[in-house]
N, C-alpha and C. Protein backbone atom coordinates (compact mmCIF):
# COMPACT_ATOMS: atom_id res chain seq x y z
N UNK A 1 -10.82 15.07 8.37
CA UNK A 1 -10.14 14.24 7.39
C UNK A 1 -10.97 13.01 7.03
N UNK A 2 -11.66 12.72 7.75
CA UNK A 2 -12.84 10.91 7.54
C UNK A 2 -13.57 11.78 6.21
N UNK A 3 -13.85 12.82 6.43
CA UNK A 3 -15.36 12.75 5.11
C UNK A 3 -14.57 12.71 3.89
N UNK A 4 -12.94 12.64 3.73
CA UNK A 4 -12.23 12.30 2.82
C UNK A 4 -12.55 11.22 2.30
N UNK A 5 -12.40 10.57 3.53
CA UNK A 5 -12.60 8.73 3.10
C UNK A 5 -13.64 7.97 3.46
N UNK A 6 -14.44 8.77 3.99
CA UNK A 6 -15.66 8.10 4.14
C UNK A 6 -15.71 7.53 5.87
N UNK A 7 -17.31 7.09 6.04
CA UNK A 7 -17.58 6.37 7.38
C UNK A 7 -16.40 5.29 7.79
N UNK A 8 -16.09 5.28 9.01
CA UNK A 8 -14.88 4.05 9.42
C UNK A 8 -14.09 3.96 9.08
N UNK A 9 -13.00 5.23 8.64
CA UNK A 9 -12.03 4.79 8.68
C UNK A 9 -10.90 6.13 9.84
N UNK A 10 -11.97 6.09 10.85
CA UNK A 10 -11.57 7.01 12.02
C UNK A 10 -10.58 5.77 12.53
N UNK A 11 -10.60 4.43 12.67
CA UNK A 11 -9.53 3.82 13.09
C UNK A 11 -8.32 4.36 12.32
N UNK A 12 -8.12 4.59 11.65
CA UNK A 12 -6.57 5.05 11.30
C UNK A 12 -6.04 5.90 11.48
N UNK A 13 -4.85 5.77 11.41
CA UNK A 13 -4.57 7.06 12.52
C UNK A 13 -3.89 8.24 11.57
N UNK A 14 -3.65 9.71 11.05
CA UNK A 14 -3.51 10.03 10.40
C UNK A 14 -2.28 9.60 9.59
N UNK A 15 -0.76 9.33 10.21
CA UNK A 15 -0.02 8.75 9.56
C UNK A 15 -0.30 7.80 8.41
N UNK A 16 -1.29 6.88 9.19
CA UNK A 16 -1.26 5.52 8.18
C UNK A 16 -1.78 6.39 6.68
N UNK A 17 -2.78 7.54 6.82
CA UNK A 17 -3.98 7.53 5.82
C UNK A 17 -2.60 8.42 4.85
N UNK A 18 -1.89 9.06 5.49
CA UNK A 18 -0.71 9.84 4.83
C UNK A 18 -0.09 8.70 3.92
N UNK A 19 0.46 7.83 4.59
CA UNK A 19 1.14 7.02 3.78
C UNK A 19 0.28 6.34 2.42
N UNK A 20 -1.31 6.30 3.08
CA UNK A 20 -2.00 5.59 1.88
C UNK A 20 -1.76 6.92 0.66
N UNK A 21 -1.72 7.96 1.61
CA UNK A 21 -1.73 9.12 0.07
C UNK A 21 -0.62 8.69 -0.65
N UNK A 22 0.48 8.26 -0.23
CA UNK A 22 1.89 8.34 -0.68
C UNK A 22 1.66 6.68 -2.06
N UNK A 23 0.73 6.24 -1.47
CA UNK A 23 0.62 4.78 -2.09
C UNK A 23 -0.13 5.20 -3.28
N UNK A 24 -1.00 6.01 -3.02
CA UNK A 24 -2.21 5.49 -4.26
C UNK A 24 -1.28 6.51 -5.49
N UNK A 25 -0.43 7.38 -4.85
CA UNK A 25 0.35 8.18 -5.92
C UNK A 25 1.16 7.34 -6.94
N UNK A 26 1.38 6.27 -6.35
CA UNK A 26 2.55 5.11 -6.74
C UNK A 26 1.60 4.21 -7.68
N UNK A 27 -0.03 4.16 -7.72
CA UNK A 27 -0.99 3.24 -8.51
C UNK A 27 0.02 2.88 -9.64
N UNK A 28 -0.08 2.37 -10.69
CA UNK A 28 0.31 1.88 -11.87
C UNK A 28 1.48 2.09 -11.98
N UNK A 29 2.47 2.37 -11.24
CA UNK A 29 3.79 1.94 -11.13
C UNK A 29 4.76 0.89 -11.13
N UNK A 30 5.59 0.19 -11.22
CA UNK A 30 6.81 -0.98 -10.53
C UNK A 30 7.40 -0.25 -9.30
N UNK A 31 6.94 -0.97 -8.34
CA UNK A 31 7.19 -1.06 -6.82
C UNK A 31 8.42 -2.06 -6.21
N UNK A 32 8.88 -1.75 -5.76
CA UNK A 32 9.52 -2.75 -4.07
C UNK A 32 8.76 -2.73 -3.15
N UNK A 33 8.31 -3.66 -2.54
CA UNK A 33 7.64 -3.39 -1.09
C UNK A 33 8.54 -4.55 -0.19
N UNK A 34 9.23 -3.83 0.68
CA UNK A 34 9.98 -4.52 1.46
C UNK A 34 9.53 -4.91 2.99
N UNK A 35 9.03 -6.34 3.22
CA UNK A 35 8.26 -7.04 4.40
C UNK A 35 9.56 -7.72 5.06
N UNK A 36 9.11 -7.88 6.31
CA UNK A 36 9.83 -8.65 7.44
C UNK A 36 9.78 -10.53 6.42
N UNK A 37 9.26 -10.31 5.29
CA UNK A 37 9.07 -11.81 4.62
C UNK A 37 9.80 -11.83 3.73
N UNK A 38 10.31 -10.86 2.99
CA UNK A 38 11.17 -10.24 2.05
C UNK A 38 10.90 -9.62 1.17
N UNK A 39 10.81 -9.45 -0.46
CA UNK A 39 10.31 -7.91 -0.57
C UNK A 39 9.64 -8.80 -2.33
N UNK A 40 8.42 -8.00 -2.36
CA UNK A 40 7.74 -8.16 -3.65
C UNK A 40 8.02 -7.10 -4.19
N UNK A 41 8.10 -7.43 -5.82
CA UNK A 41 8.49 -6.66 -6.81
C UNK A 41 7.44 -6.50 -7.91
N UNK A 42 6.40 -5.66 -8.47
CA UNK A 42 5.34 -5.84 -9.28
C UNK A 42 5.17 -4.63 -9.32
N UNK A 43 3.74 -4.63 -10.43
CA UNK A 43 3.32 -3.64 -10.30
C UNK A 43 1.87 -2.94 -9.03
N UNK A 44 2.17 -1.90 -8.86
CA UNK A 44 0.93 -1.47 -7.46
C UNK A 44 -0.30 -1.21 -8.32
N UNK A 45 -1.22 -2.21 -8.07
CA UNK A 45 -2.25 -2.13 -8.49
C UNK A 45 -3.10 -1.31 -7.95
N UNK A 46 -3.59 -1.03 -6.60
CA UNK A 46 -4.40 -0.28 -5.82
C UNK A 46 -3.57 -0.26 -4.31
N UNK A 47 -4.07 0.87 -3.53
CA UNK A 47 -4.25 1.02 -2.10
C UNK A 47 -5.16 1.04 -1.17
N UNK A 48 -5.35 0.33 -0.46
CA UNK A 48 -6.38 0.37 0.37
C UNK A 48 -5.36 1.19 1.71
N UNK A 49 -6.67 1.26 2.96
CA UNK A 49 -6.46 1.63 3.83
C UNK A 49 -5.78 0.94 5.12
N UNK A 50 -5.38 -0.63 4.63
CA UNK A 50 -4.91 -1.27 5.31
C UNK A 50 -3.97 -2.53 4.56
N UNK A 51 -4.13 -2.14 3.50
CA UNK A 51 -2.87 -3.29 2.50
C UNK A 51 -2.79 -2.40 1.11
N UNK A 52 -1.67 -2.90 0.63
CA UNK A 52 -1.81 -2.75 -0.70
C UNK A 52 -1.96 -4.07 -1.78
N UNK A 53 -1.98 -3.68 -2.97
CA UNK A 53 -2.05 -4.65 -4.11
C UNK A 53 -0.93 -4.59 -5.25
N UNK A 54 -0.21 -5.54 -5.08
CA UNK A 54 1.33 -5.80 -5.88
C UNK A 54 0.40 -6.92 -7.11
N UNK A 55 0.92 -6.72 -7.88
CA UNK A 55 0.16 -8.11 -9.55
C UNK A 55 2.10 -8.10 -9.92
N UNK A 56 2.52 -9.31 -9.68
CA UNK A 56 3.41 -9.53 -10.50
C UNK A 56 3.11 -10.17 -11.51
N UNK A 57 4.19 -11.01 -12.19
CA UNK A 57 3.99 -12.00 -13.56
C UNK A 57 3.20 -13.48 -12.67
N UNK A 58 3.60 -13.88 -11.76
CA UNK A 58 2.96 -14.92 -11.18
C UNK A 58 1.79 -15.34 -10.53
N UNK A 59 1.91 -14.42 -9.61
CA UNK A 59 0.85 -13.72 -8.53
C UNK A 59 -0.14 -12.17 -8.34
N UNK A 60 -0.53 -11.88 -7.42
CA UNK A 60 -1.22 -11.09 -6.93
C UNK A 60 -0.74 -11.03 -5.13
N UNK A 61 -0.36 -9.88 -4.59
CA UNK A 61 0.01 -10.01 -2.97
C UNK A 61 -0.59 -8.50 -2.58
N UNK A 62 -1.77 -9.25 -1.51
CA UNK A 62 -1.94 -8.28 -0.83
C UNK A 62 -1.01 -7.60 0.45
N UNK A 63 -0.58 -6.89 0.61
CA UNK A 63 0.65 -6.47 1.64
C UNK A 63 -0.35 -5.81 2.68
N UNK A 64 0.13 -6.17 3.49
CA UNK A 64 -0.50 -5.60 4.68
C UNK A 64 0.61 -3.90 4.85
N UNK A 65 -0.03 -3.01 5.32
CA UNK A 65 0.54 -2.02 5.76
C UNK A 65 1.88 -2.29 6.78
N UNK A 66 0.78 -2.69 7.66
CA UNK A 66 1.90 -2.72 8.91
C UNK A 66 3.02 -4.04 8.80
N UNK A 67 2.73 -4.52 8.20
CA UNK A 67 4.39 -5.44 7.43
C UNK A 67 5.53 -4.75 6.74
N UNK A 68 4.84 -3.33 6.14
CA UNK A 68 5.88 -3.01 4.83
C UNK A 68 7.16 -2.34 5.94
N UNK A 69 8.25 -2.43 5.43
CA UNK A 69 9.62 -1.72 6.04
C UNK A 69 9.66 -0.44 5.31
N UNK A 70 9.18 -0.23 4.08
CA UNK A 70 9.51 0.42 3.04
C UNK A 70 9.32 -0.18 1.57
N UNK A 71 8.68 1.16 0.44
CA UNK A 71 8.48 0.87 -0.36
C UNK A 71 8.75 1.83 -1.31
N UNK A 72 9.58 1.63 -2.65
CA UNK A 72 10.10 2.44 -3.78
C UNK A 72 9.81 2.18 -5.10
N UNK A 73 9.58 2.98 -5.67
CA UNK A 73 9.23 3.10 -6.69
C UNK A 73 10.29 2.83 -7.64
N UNK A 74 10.59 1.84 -8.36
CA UNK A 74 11.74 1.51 -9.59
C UNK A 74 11.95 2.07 -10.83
């Protein structure tokens, strides 16, 4: 599964890289991403392998993975 994604990213463990599949499907969408901080609402700009990228009207928030509770597509 790495030569998917390239050198280093054997730290992750397959779940996480699953979920990134589930994310980058969601790219150019309106998202919820719901954090233990409370929940950003924007659009998903990109996925990385360890955060994502929310662009609302104000901001830009990188979300860390392991913060999100859950995230839906609006």
């Amino acid at each position: 599964m790495t030569e998917r994604y390239g050198p280093g990213y054997e730290a992750y463990s397959p779940a996480d890289l699953v979920f990134n599949d589930h994310m980058r499907a969601l790219v150019g969408q309106v998202v919820d991403a719901a954090t233990w901080a409370g929940t950003v609402q924007g659009t998903l700009v990109d996925a990385f392998p360890d955060h994502i990228l929310i662009q609302t009207p104000s901001a830009r928030y990188h979300v860390r993975l392991a913060a999100i509770a859950f995230v839906r597509a609006m």
